[in-house]
N, C-alpha and C. Protein backbone atom coordinates (compact mmCIF):
# COMPACT_ATOMS: atom_id res chain seq x y z
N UNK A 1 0.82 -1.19 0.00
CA UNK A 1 0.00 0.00 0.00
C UNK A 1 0.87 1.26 0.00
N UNK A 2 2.10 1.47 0.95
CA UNK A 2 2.90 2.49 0.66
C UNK A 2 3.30 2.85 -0.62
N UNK A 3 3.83 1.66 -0.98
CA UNK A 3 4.37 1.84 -2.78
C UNK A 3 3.28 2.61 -3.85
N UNK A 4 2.43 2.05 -3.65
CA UNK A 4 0.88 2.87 -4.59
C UNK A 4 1.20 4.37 -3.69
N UNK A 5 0.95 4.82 -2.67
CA UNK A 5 0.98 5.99 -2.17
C UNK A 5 2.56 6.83 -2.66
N UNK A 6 2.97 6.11 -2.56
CA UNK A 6 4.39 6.61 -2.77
C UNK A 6 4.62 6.72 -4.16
N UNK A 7 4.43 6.22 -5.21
CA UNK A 7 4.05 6.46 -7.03
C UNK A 7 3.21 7.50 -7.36
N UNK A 8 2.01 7.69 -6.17
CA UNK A 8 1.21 8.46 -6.97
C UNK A 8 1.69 10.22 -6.30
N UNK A 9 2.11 9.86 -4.90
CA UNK A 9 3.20 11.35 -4.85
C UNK A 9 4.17 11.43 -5.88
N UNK A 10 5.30 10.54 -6.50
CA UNK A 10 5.76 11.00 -7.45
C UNK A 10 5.76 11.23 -8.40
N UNK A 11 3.91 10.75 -9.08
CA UNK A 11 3.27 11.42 -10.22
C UNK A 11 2.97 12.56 -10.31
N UNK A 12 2.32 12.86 -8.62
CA UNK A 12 1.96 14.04 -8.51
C UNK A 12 2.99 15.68 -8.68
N UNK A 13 4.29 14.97 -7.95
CA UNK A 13 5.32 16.17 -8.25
C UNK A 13 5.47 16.17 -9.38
N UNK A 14 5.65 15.20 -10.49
CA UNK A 14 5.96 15.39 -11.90
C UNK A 14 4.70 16.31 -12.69
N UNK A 15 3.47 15.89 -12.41
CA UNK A 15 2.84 17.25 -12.72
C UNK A 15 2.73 18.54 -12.03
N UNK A 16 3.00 18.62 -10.63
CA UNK A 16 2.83 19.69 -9.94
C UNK A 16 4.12 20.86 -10.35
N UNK A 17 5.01 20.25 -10.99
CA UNK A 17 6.11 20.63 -11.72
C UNK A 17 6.06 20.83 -12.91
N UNK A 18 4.88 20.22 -14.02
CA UNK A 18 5.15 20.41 -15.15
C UNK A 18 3.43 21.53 -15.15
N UNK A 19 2.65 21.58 -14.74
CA UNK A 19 1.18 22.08 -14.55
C UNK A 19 1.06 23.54 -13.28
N UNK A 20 2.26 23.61 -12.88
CA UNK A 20 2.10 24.23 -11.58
C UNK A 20 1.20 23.44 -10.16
N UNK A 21 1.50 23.65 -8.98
CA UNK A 21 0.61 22.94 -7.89
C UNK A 21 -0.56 23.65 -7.97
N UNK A 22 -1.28 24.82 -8.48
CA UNK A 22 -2.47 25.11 -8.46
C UNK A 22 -3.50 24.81 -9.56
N UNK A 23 -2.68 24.37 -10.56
CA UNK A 23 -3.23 23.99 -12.30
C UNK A 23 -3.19 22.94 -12.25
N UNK A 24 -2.89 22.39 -11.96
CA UNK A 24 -2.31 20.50 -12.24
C UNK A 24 -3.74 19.78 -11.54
N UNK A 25 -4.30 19.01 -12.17
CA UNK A 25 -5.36 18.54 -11.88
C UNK A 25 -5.68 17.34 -11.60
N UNK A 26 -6.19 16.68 -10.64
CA UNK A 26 -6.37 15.17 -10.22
C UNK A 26 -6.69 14.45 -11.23
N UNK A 27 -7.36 14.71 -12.37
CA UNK A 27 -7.45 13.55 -13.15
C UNK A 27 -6.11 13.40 -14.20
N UNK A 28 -5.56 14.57 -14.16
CA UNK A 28 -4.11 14.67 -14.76
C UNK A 28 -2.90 13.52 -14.18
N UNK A 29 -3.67 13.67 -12.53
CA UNK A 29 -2.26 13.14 -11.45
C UNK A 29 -2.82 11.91 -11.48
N UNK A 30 -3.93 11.55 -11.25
CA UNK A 30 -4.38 10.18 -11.72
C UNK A 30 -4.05 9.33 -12.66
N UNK A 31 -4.16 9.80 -13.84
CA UNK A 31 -3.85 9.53 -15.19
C UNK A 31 -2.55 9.12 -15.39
N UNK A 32 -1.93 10.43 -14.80
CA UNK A 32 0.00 9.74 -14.80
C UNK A 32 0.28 8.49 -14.33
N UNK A 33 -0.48 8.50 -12.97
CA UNK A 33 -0.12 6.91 -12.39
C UNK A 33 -0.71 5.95 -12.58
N UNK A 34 -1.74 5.84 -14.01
CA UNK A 34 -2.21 4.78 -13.91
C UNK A 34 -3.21 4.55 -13.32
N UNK A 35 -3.72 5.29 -12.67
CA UNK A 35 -5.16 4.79 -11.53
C UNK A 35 -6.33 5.85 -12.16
N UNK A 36 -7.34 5.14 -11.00
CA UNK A 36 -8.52 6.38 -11.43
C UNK A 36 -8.51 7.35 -10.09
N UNK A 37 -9.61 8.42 -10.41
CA UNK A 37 -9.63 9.51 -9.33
C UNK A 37 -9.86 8.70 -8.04
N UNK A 38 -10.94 7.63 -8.20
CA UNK A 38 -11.48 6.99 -7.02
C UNK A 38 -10.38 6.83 -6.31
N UNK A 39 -9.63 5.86 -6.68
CA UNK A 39 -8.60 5.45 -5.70
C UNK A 39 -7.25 6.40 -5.56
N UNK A 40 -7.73 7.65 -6.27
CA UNK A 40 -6.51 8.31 -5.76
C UNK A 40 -7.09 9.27 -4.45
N UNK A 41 -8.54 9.56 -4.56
CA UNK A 41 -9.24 9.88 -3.16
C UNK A 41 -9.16 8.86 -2.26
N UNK A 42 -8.68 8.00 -2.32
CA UNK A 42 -8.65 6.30 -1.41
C UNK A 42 -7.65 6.88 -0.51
N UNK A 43 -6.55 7.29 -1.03
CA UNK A 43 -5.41 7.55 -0.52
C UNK A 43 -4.92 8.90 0.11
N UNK A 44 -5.46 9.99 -0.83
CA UNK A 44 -5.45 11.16 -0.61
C UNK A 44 -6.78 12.04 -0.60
N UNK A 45 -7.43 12.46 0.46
CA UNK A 45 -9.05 13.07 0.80
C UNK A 45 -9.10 14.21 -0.41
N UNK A 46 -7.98 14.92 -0.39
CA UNK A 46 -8.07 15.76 -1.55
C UNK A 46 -6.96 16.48 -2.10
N UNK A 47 -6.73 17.32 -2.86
CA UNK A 47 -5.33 18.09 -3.64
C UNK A 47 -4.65 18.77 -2.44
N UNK A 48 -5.44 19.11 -1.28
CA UNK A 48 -4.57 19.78 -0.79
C UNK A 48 -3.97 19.04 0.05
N UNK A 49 -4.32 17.67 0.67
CA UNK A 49 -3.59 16.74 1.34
C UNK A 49 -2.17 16.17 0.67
N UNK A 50 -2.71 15.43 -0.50
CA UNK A 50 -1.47 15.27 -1.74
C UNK A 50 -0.54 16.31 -1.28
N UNK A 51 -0.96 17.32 -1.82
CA UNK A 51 0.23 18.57 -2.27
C UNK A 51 1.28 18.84 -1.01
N UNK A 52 0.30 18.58 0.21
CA UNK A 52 1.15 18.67 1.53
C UNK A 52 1.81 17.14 2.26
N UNK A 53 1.26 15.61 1.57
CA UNK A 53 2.08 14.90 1.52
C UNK A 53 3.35 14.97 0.73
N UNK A 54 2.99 15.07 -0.65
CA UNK A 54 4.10 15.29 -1.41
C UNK A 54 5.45 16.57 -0.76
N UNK A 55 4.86 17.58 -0.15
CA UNK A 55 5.75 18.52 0.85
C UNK A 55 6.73 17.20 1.41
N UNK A 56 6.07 16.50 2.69
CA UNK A 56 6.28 15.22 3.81
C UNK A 56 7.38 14.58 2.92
N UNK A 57 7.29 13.98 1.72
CA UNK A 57 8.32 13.35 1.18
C UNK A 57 9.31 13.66 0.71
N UNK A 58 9.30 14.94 -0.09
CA UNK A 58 10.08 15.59 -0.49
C UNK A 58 11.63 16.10 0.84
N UNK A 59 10.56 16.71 1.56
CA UNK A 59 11.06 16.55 3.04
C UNK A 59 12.13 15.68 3.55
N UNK A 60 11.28 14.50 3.57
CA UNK A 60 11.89 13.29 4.24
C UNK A 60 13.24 12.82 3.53
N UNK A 61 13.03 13.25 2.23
CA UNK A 61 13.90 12.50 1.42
C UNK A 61 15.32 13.48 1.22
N UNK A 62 15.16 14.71 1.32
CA UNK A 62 15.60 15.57 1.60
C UNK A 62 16.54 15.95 3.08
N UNK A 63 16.64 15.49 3.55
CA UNK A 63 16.50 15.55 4.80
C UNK A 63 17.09 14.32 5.40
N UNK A 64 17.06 13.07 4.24
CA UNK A 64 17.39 11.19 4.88
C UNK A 64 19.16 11.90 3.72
N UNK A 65 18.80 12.63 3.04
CA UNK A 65 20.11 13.19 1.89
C UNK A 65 21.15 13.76 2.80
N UNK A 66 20.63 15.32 3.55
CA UNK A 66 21.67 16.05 3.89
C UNK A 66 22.30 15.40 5.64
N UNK A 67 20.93 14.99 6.35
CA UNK A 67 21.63 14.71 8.16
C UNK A 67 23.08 13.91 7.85
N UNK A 68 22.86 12.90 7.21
CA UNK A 68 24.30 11.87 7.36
C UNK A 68 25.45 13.11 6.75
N UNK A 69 25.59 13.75 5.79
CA UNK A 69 26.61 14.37 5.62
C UNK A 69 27.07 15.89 6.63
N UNK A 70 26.45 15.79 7.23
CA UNK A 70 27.02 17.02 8.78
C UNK A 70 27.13 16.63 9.70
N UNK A 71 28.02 17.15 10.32
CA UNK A 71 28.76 16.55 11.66
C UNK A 71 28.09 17.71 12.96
N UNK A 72 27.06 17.08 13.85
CA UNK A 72 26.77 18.14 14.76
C UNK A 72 27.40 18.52 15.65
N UNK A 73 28.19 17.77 16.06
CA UNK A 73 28.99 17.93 17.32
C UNK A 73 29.96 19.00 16.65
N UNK A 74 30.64 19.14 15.59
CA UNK A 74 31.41 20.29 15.13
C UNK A 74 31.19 21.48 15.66
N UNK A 75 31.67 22.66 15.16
CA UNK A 75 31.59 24.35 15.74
C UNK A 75 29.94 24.85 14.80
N UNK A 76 29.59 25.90 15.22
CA UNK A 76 28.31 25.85 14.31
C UNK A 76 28.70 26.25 13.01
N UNK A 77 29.79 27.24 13.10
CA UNK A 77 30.24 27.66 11.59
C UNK A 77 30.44 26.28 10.49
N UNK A 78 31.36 25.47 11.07
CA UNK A 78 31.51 24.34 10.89
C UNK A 78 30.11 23.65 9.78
N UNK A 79 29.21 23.39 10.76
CA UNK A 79 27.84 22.88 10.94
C UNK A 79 27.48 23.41 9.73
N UNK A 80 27.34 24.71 9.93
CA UNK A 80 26.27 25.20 8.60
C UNK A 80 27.32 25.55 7.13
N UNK A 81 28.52 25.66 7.44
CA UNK A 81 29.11 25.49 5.82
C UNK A 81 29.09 23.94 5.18
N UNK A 82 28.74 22.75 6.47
CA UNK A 82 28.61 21.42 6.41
C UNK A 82 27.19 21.38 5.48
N UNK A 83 26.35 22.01 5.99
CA UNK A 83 25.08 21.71 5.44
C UNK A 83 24.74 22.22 4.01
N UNK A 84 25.73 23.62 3.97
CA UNK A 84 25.71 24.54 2.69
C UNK A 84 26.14 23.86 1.64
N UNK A 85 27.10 23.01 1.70
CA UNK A 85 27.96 22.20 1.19
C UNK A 85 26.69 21.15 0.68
N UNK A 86 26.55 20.40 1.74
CA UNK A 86 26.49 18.66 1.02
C UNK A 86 24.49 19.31 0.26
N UNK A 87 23.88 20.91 0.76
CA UNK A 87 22.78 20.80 0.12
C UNK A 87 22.96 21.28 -1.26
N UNK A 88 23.93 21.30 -1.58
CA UNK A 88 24.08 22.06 -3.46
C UNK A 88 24.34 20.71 -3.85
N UNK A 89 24.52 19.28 -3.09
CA UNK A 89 24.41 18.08 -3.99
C UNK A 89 23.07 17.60 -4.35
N UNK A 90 22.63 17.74 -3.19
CA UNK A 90 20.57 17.21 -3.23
C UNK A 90 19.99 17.40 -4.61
N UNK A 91 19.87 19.03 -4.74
CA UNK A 91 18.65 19.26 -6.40
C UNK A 91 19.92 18.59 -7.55
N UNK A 92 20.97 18.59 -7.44
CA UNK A 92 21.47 17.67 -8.80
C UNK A 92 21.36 16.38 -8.82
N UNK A 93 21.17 15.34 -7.86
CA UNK A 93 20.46 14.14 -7.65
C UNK A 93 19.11 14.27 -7.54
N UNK A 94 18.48 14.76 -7.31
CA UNK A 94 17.07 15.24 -7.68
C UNK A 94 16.02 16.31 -7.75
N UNK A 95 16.70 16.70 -8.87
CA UNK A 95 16.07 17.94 -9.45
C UNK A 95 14.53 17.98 -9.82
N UNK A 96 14.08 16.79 -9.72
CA UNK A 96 12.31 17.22 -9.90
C UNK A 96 11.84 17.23 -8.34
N UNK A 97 12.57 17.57 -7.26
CA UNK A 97 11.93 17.11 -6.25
C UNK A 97 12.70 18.67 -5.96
N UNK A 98 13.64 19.42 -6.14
CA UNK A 98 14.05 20.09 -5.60
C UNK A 98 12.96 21.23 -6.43
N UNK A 99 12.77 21.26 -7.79
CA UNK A 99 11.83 22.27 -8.16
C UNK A 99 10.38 21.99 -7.88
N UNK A 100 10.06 21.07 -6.92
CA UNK A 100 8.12 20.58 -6.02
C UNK A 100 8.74 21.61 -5.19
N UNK A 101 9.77 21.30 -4.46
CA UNK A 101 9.83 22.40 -3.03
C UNK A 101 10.21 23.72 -3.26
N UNK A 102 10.67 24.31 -4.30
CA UNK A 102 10.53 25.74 -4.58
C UNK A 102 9.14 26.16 -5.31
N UNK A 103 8.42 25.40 -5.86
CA UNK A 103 7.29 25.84 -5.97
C UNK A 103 6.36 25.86 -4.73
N UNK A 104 5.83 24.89 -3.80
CA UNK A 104 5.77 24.47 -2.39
C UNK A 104 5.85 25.91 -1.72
N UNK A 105 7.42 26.08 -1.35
CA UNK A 105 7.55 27.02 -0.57
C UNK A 105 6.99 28.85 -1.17
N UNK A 106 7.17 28.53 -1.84
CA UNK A 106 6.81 29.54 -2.80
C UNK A 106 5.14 30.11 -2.66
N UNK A 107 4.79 28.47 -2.70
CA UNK A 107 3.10 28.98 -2.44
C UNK A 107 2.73 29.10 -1.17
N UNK A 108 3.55 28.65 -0.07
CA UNK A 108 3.07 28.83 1.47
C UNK A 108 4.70 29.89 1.85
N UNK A 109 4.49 30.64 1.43
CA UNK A 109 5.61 31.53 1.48
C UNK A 109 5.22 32.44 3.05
N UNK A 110 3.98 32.97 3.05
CA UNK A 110 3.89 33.03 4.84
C UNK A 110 3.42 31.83 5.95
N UNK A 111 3.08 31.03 5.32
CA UNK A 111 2.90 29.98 6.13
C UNK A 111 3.40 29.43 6.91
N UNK A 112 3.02 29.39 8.28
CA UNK A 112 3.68 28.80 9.35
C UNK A 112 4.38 27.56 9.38
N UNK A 113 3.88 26.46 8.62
CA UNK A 113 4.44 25.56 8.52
C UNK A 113 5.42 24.97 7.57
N UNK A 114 5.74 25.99 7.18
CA UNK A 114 7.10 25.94 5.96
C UNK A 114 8.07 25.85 6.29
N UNK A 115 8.01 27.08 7.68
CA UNK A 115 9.22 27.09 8.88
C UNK A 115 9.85 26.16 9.40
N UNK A 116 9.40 25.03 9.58
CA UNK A 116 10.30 23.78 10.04
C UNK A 116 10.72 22.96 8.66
N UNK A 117 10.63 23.01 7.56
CA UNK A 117 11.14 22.78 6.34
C UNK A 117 12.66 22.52 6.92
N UNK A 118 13.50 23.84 7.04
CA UNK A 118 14.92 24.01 6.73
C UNK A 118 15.42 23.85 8.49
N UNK A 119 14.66 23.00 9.17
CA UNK A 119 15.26 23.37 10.68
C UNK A 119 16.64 22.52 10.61
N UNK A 120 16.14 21.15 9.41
CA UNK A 120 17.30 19.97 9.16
C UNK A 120 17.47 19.66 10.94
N UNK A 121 18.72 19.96 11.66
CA UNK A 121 19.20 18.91 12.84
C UNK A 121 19.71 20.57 13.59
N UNK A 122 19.93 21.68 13.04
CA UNK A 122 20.67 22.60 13.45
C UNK A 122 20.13 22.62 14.82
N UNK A 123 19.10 22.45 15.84
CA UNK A 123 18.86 23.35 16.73
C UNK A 123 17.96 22.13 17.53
N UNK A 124 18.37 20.64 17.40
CA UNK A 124 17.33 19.69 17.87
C UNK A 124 17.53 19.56 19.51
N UNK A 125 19.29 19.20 19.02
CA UNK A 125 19.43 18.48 20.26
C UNK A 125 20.16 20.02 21.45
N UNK A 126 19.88 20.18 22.71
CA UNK A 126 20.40 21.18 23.78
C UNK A 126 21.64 21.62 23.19
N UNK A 127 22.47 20.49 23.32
CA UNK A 127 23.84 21.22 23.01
C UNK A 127 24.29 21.69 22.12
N UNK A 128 23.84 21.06 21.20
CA UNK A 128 23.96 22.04 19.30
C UNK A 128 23.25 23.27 19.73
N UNK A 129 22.28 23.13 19.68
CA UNK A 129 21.42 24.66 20.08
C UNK A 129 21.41 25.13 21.06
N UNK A 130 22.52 25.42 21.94
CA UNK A 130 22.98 26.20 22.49
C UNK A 130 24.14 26.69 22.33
N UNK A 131 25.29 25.87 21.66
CA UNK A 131 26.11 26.20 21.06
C UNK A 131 25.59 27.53 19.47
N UNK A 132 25.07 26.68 18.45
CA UNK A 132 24.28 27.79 17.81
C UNK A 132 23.53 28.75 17.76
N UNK A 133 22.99 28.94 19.39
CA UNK A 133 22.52 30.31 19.89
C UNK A 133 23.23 31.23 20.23
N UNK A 134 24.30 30.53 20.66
CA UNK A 134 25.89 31.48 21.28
C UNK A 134 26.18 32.10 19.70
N UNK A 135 26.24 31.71 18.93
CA UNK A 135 27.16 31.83 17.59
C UNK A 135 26.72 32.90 16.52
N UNK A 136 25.24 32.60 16.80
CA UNK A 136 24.20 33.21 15.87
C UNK A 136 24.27 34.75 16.10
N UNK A 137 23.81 35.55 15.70
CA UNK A 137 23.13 37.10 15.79
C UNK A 137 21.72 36.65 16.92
N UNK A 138 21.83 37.71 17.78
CA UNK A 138 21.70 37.57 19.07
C UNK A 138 19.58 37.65 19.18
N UNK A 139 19.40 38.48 18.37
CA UNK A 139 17.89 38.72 18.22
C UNK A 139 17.28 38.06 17.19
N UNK A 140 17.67 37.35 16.50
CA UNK A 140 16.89 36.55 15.37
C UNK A 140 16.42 34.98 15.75
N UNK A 141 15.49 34.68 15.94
CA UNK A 141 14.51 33.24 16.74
C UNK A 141 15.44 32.20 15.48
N UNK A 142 15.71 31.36 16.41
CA UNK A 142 16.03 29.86 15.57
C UNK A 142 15.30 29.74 14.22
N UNK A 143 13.59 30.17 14.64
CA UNK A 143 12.86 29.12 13.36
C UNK A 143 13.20 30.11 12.17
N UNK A 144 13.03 31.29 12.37
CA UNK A 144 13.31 32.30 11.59
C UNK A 144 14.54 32.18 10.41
N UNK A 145 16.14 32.19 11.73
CA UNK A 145 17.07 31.86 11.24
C UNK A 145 17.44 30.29 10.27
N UNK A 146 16.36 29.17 10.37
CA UNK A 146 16.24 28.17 9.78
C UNK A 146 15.71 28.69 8.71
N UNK A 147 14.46 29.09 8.68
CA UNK A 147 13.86 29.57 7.74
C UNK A 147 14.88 30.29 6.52
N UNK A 148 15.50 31.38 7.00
CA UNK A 148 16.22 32.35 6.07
C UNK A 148 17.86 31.12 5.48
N UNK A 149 18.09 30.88 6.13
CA UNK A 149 19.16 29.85 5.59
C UNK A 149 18.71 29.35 4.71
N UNK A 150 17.22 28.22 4.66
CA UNK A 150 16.98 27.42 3.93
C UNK A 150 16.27 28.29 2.25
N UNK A 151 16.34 29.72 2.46
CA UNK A 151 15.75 30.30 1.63
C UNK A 151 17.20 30.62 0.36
N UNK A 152 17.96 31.13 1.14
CA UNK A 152 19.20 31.38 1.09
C UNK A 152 19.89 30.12 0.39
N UNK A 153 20.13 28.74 0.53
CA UNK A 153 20.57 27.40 0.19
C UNK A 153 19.25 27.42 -1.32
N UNK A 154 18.20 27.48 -1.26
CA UNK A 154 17.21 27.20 -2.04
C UNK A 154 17.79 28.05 -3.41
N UNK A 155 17.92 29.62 -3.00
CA UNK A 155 18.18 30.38 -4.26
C UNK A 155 19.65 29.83 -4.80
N UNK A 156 20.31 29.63 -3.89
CA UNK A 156 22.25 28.97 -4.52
C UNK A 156 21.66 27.84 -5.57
N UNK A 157 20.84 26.53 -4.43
CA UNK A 157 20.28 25.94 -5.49
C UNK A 157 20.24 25.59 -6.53
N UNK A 158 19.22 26.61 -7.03
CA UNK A 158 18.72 26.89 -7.94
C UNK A 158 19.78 27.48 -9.60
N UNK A 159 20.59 28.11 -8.74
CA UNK A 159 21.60 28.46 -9.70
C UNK A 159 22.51 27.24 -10.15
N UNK A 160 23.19 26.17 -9.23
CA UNK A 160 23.72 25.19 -8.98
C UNK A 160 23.15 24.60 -10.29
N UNK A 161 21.89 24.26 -10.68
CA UNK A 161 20.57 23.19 -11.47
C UNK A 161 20.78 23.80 -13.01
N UNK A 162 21.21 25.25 -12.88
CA UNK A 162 21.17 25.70 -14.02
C UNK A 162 22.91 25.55 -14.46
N UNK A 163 23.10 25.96 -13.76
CA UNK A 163 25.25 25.78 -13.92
C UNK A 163 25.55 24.80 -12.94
N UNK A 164 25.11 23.30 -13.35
CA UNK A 164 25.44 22.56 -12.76
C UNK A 164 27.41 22.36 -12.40
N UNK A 165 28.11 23.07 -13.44
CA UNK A 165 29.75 23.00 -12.74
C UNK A 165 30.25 23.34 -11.93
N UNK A 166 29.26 24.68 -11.26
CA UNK A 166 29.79 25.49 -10.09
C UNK A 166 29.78 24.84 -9.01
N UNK A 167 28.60 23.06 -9.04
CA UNK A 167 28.66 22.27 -7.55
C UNK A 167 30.68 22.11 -7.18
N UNK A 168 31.06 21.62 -8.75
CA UNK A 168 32.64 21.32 -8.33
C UNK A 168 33.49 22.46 -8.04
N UNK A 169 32.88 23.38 -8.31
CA UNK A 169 33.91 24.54 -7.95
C UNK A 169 33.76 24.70 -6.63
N UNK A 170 35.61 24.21 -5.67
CA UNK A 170 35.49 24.63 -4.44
C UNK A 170 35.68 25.84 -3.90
N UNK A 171 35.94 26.73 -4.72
CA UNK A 171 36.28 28.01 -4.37
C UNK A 171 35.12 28.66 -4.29
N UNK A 172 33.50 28.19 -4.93
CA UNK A 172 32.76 28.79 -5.08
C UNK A 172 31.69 28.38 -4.02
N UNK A 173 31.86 26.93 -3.64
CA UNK A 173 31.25 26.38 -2.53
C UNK A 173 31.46 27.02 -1.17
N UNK A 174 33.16 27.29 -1.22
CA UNK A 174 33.43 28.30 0.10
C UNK A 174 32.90 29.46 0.15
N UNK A 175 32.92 30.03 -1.02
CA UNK A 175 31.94 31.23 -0.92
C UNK A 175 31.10 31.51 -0.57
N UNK A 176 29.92 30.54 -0.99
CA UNK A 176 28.92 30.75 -0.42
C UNK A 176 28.63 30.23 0.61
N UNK A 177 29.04 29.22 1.41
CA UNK A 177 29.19 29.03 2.84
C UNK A 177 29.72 29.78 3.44
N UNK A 178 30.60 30.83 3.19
CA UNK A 178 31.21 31.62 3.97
C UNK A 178 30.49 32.76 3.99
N UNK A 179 29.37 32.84 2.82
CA UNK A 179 28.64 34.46 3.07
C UNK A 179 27.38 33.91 3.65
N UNK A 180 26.70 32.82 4.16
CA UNK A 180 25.50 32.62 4.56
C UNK A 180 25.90 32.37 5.92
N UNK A 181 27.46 31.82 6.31
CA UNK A 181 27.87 31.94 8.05
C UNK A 181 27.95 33.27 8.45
N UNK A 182 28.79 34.27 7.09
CA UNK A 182 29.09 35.66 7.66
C UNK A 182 26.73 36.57 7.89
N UNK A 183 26.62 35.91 7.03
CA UNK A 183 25.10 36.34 7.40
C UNK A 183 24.38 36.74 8.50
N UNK A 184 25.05 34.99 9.52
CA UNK A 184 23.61 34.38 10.36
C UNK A 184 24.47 35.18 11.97
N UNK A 185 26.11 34.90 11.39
CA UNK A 185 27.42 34.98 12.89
C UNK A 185 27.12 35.99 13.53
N UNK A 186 27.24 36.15 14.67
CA UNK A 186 27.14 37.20 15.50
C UNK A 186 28.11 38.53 15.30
């Protein structure tokens, strides 16, 4: 039963990507996978559940990508040029999943729950996040500062997808880890 659920989210990003998430239409997302509407309401009550599972996976998968490549126990500077780093590999291993979540975020752009999107591991456990509270700019809230990072990583991204050579350029990787630490640093 997962597998059917799990096909028809990645039908769904393939049109929510090629239709936009507000155009793209259930019998469209149906159709891709093979099924009918019925049983894609079986699974999903309606477009806006989909659209916010498909968020959940994208997420997850996202997220099962970058934790193993950062080291938390490191310094936070450390930490977040760690994360800056291994996330300009993600959208070139999967670039239809990285353009669901810029459209995604895009459409819940004030939405409260977008905010834990980019929290990744930075601020889970006491001692990381207190270490990264020490480190940070002194008045800006964690979720916030997650938030703006992950906005920040999203637009590099994005450039990354289009000039995919600049992932190998290390001079350019430091760069921009070094201007999103000089950003957030106290």
């Amino acid at each position: 039963m997962e597998n059917k659920r799990e096909h028809i989210i990645q039908c769904a990003i393939s049109q929510f990507n090629k239709y936009g998430i507000q155009a793209a239409a259930i019998s469209s997302i149906a159709e891709a996978a093979g099924i009918s509407k019925g049983t894609l309401y079986y699974y999903f009550k309606s477009k806006e559940e989909l659209v916010d599972s498909a968020f959940e996976y994208v997420k997850s998968n996202a997220l099962s990508f970058l934790l193993p490549r950062v080291d938390y126990e490191a310094e936070p500077e450390t930490v977040i040029k760690q994360l800056v780093r291994s996330s300009f590999a993600w959208p070139l291993e999967r670039p239809g999943e990285m353009e669901f979540l810029d459209k995604y975020i895009n459409l819940h752009f004030y939405d409260k729950n977008t905010f834990g999107l980019f929290s990744f591991k930075l601020f889970e456990d006491k001692e990381s996040g207190r270490r990264m509270r020490q480190a940070v700019k002194e008045d800006c809230p964690l979720d916030l500062l997650n938030y703006l990072i992950g906005h920040i990583i999203t637009i590099f991204n994005k450039y990354v997808i289009i000039y995919p050579d600049y992932y190998k350029n290390e001079r350019f990787l430091d760069c921009i880890a070094q201007m999103i630490w000089d950003f957030v640093a106290r």
